[in-house]
PDB file of N, CA and C in Angstrom:
ATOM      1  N   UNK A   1     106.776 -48.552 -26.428  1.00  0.00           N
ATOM      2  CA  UNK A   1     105.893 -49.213 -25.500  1.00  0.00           C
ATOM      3  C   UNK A   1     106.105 -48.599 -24.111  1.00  0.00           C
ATOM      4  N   UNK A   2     104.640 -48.449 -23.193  1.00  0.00           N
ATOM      5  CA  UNK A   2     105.098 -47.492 -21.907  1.00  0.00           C
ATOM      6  C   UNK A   2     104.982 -48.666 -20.960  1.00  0.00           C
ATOM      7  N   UNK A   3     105.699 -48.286 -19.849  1.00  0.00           N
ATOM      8  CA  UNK A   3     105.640 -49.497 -18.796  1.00  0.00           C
ATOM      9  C   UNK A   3     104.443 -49.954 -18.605  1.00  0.00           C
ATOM     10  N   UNK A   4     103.245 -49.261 -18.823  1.00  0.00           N
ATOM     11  CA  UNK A   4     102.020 -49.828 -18.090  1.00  0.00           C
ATOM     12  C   UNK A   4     101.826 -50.569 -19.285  1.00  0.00           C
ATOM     13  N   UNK A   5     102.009 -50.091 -20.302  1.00  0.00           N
ATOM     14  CA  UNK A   5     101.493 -51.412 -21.367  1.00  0.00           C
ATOM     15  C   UNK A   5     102.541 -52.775 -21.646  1.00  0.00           C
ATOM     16  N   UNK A   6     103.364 -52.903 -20.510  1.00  0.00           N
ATOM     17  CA  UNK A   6     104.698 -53.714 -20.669  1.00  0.00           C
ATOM     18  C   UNK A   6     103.990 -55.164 -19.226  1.00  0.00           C
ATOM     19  N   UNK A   7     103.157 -54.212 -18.665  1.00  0.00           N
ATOM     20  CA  UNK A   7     103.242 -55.316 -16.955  1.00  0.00           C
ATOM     21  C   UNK A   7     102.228 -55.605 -17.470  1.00  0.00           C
ATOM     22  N   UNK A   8     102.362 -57.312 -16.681  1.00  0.00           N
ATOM     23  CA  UNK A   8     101.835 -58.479 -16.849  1.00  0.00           C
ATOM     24  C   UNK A   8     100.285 -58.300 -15.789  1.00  0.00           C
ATOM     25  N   UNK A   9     100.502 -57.274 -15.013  1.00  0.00           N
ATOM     26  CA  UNK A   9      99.155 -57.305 -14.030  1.00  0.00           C
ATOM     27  C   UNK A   9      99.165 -56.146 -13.593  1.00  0.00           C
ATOM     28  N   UNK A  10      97.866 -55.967 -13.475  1.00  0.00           N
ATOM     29  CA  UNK A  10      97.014 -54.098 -13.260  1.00  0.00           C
ATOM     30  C   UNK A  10      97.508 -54.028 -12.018  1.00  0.00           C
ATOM     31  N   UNK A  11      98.037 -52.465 -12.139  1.00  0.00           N
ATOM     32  CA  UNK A  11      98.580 -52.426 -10.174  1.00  0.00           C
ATOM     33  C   UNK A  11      97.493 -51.090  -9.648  1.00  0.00           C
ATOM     34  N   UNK A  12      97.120 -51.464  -8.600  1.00  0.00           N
ATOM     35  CA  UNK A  12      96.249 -50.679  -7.839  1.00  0.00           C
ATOM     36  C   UNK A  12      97.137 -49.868  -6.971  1.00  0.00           C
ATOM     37  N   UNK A  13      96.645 -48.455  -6.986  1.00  0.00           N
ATOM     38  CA  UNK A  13      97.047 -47.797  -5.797  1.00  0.00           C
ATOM     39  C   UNK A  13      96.282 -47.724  -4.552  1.00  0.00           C
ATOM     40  N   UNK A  14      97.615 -48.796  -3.936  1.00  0.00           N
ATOM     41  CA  UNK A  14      97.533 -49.105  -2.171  1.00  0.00           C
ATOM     42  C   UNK A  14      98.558 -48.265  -1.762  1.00  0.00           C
ATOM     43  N   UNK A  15      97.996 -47.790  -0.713  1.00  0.00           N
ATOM     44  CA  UNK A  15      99.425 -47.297   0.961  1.00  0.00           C
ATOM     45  C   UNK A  15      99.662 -48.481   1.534  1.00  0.00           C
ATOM     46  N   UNK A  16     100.168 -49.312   1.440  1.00  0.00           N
ATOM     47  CA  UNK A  16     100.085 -50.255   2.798  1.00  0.00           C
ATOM     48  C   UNK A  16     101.563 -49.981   3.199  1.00  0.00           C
ATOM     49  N   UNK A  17     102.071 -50.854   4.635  1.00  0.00           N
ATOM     50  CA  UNK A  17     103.233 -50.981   4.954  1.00  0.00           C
ATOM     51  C   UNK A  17     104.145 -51.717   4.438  1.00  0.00           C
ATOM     52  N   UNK A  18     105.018 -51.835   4.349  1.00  0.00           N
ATOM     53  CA  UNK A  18     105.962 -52.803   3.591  1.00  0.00           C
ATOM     54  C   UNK A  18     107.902 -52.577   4.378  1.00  0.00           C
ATOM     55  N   UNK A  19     107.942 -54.018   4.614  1.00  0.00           N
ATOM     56  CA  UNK A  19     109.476 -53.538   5.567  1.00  0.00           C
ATOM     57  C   UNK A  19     110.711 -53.972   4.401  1.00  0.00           C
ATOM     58  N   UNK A  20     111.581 -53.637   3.912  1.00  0.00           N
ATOM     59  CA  UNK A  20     112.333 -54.024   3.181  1.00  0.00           C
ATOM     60  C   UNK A  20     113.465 -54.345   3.913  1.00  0.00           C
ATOM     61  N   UNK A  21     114.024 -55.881   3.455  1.00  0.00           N
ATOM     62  CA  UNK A  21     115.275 -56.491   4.367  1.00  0.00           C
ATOM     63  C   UNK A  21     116.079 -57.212   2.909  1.00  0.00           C
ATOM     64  N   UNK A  22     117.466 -56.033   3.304  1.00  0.00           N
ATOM     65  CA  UNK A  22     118.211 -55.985   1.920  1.00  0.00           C
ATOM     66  C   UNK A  22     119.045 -57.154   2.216  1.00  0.00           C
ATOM     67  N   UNK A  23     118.967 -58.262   3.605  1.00  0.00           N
ATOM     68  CA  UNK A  23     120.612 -58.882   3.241  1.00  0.00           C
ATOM     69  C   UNK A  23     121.341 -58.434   4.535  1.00  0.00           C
ATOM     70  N   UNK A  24     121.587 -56.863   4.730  1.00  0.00           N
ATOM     71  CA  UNK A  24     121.722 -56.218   5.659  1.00  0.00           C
ATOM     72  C   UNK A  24     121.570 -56.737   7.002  1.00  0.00           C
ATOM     73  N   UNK A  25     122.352 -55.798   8.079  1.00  0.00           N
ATOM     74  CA  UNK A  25     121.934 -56.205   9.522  1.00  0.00           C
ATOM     75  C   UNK A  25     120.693 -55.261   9.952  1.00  0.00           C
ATOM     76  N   UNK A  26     120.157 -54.606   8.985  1.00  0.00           N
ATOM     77  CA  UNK A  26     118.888 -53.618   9.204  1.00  0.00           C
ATOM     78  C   UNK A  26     117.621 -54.110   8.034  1.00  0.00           C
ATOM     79  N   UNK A  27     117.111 -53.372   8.648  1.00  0.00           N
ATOM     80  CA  UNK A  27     115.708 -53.559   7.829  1.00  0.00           C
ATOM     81  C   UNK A  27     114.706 -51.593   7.850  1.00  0.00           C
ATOM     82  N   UNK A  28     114.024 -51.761   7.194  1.00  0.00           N
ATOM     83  CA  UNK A  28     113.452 -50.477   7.343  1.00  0.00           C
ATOM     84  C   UNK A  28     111.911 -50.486   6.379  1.00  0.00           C
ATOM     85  N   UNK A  29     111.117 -49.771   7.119  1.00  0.00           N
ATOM     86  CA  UNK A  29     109.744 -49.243   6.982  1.00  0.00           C
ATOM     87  C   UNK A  29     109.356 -48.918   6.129  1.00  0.00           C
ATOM     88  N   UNK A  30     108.546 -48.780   5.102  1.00  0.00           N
ATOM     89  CA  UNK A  30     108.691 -47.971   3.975  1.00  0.00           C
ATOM     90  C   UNK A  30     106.587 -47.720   3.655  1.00  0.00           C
ATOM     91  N   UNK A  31     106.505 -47.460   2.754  1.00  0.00           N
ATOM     92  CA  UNK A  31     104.918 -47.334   2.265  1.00  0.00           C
ATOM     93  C   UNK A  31     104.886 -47.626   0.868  1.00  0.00           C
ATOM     94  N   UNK A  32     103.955 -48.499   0.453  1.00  0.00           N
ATOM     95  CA  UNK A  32     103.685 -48.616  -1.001  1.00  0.00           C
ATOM     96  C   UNK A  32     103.277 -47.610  -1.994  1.00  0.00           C
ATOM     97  N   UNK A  33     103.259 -47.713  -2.970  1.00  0.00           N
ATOM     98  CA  UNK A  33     102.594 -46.329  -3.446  1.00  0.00           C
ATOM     99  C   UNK A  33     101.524 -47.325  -4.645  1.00  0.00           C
ATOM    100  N   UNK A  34     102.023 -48.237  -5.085  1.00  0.00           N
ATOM    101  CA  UNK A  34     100.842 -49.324  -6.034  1.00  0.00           C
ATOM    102  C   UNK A  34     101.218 -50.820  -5.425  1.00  0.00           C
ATOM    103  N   UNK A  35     100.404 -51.376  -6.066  1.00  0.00           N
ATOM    104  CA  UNK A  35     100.697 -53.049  -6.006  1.00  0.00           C
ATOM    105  C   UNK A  35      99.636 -53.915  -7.009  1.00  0.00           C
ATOM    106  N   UNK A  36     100.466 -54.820  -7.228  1.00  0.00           N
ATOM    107  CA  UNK A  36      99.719 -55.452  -8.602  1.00  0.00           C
ATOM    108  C   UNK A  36     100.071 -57.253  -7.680  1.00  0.00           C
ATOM    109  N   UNK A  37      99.804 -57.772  -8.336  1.00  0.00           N
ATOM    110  CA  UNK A  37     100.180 -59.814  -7.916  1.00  0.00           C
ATOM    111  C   UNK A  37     101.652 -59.697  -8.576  1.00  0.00           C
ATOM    112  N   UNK A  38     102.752 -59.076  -9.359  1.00  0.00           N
ATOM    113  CA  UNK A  38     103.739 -59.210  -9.778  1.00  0.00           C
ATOM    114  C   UNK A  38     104.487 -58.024  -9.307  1.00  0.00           C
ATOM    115  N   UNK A  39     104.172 -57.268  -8.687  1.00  0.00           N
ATOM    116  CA  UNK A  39     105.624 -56.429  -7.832  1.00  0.00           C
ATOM    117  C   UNK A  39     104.416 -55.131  -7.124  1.00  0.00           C
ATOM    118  N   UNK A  40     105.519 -54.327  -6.648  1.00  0.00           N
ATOM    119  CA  UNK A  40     104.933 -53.286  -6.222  1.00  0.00           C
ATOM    120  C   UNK A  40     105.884 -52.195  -6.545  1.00  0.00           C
ATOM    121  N   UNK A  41     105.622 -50.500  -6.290  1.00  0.00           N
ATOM    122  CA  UNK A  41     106.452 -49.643  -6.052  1.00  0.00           C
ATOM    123  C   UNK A  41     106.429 -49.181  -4.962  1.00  0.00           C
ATOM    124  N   UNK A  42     107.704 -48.967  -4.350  1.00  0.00           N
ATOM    125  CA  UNK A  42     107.377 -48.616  -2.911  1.00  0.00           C
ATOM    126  C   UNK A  42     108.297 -47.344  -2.873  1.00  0.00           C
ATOM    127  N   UNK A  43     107.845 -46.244  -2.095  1.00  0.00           N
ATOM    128  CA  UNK A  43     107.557 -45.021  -1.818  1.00  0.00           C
ATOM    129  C   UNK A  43     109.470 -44.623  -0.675  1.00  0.00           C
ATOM    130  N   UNK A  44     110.418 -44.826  -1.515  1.00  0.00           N
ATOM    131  CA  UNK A  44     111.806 -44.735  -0.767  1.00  0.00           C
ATOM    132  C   UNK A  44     112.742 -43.628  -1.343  1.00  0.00           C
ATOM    133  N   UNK A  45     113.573 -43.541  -0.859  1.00  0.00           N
ATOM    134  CA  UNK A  45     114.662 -42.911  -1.663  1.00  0.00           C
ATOM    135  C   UNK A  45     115.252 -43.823  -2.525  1.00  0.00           C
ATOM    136  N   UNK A  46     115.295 -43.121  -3.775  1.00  0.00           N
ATOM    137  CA  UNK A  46     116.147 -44.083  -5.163  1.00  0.00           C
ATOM    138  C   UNK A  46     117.480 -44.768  -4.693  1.00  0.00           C
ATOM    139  N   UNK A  47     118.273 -43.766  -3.687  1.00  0.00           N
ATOM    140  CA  UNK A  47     120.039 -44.204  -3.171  1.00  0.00           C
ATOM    141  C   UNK A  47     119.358 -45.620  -2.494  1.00  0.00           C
ATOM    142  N   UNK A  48     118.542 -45.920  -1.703  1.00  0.00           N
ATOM    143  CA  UNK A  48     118.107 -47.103  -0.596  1.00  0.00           C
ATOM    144  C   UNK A  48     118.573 -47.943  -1.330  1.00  0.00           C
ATOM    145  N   UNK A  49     118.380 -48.492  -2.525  1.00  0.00           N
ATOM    146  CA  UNK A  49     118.746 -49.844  -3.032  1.00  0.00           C
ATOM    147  C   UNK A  49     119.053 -49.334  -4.447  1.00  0.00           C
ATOM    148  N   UNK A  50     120.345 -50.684  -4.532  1.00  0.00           N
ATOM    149  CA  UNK A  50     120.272 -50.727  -6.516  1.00  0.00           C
ATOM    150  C   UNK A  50     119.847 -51.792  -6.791  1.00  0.00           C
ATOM    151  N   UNK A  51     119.505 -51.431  -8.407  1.00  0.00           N
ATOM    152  CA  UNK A  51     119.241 -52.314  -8.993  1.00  0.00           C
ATOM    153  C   UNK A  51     119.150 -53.448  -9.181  1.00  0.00           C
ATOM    154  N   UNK A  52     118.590 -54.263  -9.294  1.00  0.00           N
ATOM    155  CA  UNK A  52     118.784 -56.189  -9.384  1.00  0.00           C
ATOM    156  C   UNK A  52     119.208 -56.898  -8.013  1.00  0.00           C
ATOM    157  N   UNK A  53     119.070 -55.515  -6.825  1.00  0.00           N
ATOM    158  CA  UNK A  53     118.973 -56.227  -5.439  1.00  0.00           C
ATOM    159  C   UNK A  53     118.122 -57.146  -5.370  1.00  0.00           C
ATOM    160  N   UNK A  54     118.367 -58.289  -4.534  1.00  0.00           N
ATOM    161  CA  UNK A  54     117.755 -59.076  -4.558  1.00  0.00           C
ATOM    162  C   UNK A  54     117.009 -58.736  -2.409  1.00  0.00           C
ATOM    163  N   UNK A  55     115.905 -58.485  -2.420  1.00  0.00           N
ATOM    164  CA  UNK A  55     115.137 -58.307  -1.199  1.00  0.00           C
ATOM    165  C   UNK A  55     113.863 -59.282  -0.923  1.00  0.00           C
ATOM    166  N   UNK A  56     113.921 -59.173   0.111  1.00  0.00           N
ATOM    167  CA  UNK A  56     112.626 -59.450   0.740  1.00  0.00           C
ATOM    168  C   UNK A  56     111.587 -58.714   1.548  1.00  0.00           C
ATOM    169  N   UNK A  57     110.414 -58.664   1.133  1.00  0.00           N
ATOM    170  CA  UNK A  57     109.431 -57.836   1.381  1.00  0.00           C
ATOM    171  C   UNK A  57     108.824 -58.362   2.078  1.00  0.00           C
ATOM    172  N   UNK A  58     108.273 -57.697   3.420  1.00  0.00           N
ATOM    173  CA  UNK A  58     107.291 -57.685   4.328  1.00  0.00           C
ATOM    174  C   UNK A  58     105.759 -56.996   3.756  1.00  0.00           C
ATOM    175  N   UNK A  59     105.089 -57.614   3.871  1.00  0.00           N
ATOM    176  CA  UNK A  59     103.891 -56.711   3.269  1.00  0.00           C
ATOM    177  C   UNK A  59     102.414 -57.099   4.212  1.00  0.00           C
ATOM    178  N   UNK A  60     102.269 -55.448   4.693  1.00  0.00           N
ATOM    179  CA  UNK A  60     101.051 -55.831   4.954  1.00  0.00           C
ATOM    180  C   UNK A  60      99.921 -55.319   4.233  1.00  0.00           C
ATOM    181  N   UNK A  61      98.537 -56.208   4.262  1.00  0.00           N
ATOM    182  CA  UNK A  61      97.613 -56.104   3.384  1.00  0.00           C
ATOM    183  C   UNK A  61      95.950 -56.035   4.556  1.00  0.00           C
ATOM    184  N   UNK A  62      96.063 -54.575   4.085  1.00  0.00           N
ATOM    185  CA  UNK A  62      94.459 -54.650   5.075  1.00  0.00           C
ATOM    186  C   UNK A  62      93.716 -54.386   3.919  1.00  0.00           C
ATOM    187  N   UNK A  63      92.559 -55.575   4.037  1.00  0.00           N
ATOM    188  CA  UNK A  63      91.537 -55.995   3.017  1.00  0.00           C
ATOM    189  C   UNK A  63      90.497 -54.641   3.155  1.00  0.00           C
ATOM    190  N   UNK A  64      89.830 -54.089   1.941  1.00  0.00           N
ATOM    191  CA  UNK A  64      89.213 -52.427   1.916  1.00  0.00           C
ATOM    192  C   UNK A  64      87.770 -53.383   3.205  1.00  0.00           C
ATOM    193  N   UNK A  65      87.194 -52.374   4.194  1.00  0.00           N
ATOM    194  CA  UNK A  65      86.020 -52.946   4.602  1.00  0.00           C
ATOM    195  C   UNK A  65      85.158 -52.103   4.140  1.00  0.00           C
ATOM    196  N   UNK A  66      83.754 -52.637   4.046  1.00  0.00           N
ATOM    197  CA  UNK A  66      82.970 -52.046   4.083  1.00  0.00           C
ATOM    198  C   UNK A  66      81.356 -52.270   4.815  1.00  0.00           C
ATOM    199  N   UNK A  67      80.664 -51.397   5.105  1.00  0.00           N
ATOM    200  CA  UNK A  67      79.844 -51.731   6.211  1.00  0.00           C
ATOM    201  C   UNK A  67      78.729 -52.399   6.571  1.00  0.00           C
ATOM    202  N   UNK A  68      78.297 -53.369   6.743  1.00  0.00           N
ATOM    203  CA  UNK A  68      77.739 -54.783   6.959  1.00  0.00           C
ATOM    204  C   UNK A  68      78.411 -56.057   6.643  1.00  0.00           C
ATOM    205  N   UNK A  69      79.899 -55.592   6.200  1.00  0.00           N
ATOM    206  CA  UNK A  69      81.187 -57.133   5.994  1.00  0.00           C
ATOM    207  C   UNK A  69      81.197 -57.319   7.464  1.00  0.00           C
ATOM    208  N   UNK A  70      82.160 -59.137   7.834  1.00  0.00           N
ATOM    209  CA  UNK A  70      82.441 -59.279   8.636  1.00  0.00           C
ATOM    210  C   UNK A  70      84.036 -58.258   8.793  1.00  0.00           C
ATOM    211  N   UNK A  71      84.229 -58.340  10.203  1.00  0.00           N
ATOM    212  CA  UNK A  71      85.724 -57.201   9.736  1.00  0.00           C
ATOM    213  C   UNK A  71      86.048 -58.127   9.193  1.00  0.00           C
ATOM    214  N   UNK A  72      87.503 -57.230   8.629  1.00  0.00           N
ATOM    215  CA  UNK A  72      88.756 -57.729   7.456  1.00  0.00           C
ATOM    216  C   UNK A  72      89.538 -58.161   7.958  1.00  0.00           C
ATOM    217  N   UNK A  73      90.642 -59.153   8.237  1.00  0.00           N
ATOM    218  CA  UNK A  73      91.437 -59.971   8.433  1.00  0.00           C
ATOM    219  C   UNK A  73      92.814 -59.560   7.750  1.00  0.00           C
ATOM    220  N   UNK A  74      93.693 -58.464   8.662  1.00  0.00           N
ATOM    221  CA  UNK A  74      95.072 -58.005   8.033  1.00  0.00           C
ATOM    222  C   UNK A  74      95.558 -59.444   7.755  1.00  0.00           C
ATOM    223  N   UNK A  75      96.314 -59.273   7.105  1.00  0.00           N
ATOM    224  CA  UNK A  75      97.629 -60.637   6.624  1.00  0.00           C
ATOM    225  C   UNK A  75      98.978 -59.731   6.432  1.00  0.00           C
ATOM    226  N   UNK A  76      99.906 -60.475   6.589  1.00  0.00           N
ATOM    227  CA  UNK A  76     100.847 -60.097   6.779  1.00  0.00           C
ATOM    228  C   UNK A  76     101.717 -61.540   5.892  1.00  0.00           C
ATOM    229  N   UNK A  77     102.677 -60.957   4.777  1.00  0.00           N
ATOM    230  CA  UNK A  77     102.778 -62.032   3.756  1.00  0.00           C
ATOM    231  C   UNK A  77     104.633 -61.412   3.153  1.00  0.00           C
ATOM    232  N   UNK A  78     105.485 -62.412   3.302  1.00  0.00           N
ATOM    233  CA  UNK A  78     106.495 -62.361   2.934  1.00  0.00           C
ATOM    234  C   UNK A  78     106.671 -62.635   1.409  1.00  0.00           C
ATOM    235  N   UNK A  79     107.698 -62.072   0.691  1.00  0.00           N
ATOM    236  CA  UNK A  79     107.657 -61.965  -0.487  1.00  0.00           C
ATOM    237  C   UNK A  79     109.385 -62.293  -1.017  1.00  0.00           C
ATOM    238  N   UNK A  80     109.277 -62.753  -1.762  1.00  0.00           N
ATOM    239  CA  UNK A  80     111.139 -62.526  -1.914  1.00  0.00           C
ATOM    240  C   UNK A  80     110.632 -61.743  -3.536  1.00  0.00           C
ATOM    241  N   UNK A  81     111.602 -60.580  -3.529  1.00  0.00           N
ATOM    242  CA  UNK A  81     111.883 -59.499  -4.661  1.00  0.00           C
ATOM    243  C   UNK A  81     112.987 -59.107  -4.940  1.00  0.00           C
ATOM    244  N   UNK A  82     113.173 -58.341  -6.172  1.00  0.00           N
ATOM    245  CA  UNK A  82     113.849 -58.146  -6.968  1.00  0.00           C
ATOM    246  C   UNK A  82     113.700 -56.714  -7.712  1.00  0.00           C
ATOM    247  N   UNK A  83     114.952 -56.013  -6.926  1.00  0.00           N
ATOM    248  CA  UNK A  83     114.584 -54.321  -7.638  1.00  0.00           C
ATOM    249  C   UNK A  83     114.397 -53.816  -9.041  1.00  0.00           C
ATOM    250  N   UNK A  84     113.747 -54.191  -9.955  1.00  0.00           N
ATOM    251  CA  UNK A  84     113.652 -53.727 -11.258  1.00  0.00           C
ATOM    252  C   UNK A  84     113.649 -52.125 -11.748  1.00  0.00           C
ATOM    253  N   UNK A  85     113.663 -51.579 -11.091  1.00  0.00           N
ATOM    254  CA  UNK A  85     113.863 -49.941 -11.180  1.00  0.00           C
ATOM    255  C   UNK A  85     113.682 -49.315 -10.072  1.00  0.00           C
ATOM    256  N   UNK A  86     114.573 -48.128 -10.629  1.00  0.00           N
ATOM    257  CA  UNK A  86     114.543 -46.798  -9.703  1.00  0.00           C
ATOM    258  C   UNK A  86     114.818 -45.370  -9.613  1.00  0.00           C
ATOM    259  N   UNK A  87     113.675 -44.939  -9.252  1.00  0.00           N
ATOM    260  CA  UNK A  87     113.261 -43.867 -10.002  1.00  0.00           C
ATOM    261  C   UNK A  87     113.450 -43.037  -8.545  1.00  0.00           C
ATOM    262  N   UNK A  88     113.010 -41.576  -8.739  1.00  0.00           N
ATOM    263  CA  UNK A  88     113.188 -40.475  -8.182  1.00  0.00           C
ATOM    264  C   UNK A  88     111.954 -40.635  -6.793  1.00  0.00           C
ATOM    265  N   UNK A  89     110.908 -41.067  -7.527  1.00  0.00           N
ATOM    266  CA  UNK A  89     109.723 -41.505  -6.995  1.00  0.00           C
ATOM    267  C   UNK A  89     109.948 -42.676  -6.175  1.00  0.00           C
ATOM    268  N   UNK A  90     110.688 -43.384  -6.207  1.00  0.00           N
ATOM    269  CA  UNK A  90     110.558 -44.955  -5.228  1.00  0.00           C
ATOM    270  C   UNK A  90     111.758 -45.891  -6.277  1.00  0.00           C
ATOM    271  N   UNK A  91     111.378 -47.140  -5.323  1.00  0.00           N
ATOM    272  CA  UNK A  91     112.143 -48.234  -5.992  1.00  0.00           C
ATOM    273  C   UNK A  91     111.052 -49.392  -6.382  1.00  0.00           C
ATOM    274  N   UNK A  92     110.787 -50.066  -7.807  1.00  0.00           N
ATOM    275  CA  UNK A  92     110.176 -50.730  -8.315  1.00  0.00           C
ATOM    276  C   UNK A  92     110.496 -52.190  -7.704  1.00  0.00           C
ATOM    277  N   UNK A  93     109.824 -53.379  -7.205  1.00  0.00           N
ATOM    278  CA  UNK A  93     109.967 -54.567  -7.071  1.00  0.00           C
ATOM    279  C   UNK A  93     109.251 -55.607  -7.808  1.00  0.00           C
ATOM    280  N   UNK A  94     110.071 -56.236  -8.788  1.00  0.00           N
ATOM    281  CA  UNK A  94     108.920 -57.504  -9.209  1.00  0.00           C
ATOM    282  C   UNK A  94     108.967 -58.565  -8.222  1.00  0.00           C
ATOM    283  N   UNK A  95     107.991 -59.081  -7.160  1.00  0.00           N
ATOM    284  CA  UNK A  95     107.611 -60.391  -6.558  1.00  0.00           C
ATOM    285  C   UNK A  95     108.588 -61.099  -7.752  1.00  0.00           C
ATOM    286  N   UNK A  96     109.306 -62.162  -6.782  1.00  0.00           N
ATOM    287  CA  UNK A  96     109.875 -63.672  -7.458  1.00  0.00           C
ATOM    288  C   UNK A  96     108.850 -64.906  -7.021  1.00  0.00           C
ATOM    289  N   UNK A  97     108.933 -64.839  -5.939  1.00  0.00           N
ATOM    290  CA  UNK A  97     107.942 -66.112  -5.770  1.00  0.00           C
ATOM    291  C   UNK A  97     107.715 -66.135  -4.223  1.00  0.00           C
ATOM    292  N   UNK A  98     106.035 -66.666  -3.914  1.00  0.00           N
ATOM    293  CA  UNK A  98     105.259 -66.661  -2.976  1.00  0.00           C
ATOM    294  C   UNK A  98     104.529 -67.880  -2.968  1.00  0.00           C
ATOM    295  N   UNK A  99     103.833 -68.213  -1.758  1.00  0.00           N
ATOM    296  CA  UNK A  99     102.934 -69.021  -1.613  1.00  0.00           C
ATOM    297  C   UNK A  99     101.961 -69.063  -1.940  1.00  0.00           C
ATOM    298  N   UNK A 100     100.640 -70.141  -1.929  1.00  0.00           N
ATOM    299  CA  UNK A 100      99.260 -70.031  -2.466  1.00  0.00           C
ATOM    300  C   UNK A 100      98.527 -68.804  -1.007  1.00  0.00           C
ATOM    301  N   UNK A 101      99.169 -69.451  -0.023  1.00  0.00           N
ATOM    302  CA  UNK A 101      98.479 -68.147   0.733  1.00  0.00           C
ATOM    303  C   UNK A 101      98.866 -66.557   0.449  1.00  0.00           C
ATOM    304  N   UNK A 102      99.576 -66.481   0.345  1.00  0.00           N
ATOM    305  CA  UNK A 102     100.630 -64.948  -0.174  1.00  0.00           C
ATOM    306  C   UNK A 102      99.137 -64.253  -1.841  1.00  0.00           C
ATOM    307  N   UNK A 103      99.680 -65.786  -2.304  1.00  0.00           N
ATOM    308  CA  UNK A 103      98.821 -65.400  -3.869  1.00  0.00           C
ATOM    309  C   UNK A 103      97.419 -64.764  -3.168  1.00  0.00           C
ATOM    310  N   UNK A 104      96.760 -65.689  -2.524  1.00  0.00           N
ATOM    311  CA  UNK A 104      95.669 -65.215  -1.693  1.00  0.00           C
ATOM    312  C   UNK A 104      94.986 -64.322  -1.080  1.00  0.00           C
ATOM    313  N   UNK A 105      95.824 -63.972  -0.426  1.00  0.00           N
ATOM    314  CA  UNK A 105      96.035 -62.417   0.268  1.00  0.00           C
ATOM    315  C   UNK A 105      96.042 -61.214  -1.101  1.00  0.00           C
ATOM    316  N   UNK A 106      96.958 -61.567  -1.668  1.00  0.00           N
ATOM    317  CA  UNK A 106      96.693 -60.627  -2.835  1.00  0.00           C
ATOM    318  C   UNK A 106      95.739 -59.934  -3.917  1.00  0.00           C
ATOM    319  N   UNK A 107      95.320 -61.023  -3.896  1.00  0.00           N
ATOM    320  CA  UNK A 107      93.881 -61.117  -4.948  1.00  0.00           C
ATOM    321  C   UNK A 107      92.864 -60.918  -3.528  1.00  0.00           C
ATOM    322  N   UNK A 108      92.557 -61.384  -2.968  1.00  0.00           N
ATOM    323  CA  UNK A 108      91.800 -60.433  -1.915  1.00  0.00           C
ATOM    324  C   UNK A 108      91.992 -58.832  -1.899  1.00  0.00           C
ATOM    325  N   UNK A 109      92.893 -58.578  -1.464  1.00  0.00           N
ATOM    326  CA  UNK A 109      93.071 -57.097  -1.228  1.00  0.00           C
ATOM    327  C   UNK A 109      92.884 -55.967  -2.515  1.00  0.00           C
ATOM    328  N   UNK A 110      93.550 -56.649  -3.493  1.00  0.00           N
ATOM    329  CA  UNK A 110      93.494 -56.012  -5.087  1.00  0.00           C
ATOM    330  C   UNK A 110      91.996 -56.291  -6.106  1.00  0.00           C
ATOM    331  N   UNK A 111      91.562 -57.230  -5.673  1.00  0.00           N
ATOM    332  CA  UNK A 111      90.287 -58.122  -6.810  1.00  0.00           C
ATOM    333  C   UNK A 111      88.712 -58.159  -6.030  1.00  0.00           C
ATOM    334  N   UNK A 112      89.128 -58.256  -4.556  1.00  0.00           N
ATOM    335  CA  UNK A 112      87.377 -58.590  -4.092  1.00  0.00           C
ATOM    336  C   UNK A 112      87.074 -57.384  -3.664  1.00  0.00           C
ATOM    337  N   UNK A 113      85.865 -56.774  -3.622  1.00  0.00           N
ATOM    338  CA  UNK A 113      85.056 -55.880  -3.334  1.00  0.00           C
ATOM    339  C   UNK A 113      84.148 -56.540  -2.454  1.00  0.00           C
TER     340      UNK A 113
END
């Protein structure tokens, strides 16, 4: 079975920003490379974190516009995560749990056209 046929939800490839805060007295910047409603991969060095860290994600979400919408309304939505892999390419996060607004934001950015 390949990972994509393993996740629970289709992940779209987004860039957005995303700040990762390990616990640490730092925090740091990073870029997404997908995102689904159940984690994201984000675009780091593999050494940044191990495994089964437990983080929290900053995420911002600019909704796609397009022309005759009202503008889009960035959100900016905290996440608590959990490193499930890590690869050469980035470090994998499954979302643990969020709010109905968080959920919101998500499915906006990933689902509405």
């Amino acid at each position: 079975m390949t990972n994509a046929e393993r996740r629970a939800a289709i992940r779209k490839q987004i860039s957005e920003n995303i700040v990762i805060n390990d616990g640490s007295t730092s925090s740091a910047l990073w870029k997404t490379r997908d995102v689904s409603i159940g984690g994201a991969m984000v675009a780091m060095p593999a050494a940044s974190l191990p495994l089964s860290q437990d983080v929290e994600a900053i995420l911002t979400l600019k909704p796609d516009y397009r022309p005759g919408m009202a503008p889009p309304t960035t959100e900016v939505v905290r996440i608590l995560a959990q490193v499930v892999r890590v690869t050469d390419e980035g470090v994998a996060l499954k979302f643990c749990d969020y709010d109905n607004r968080t959920y919101t934001a998500l499915v906006n950015r990933l689902y509405v056209r």
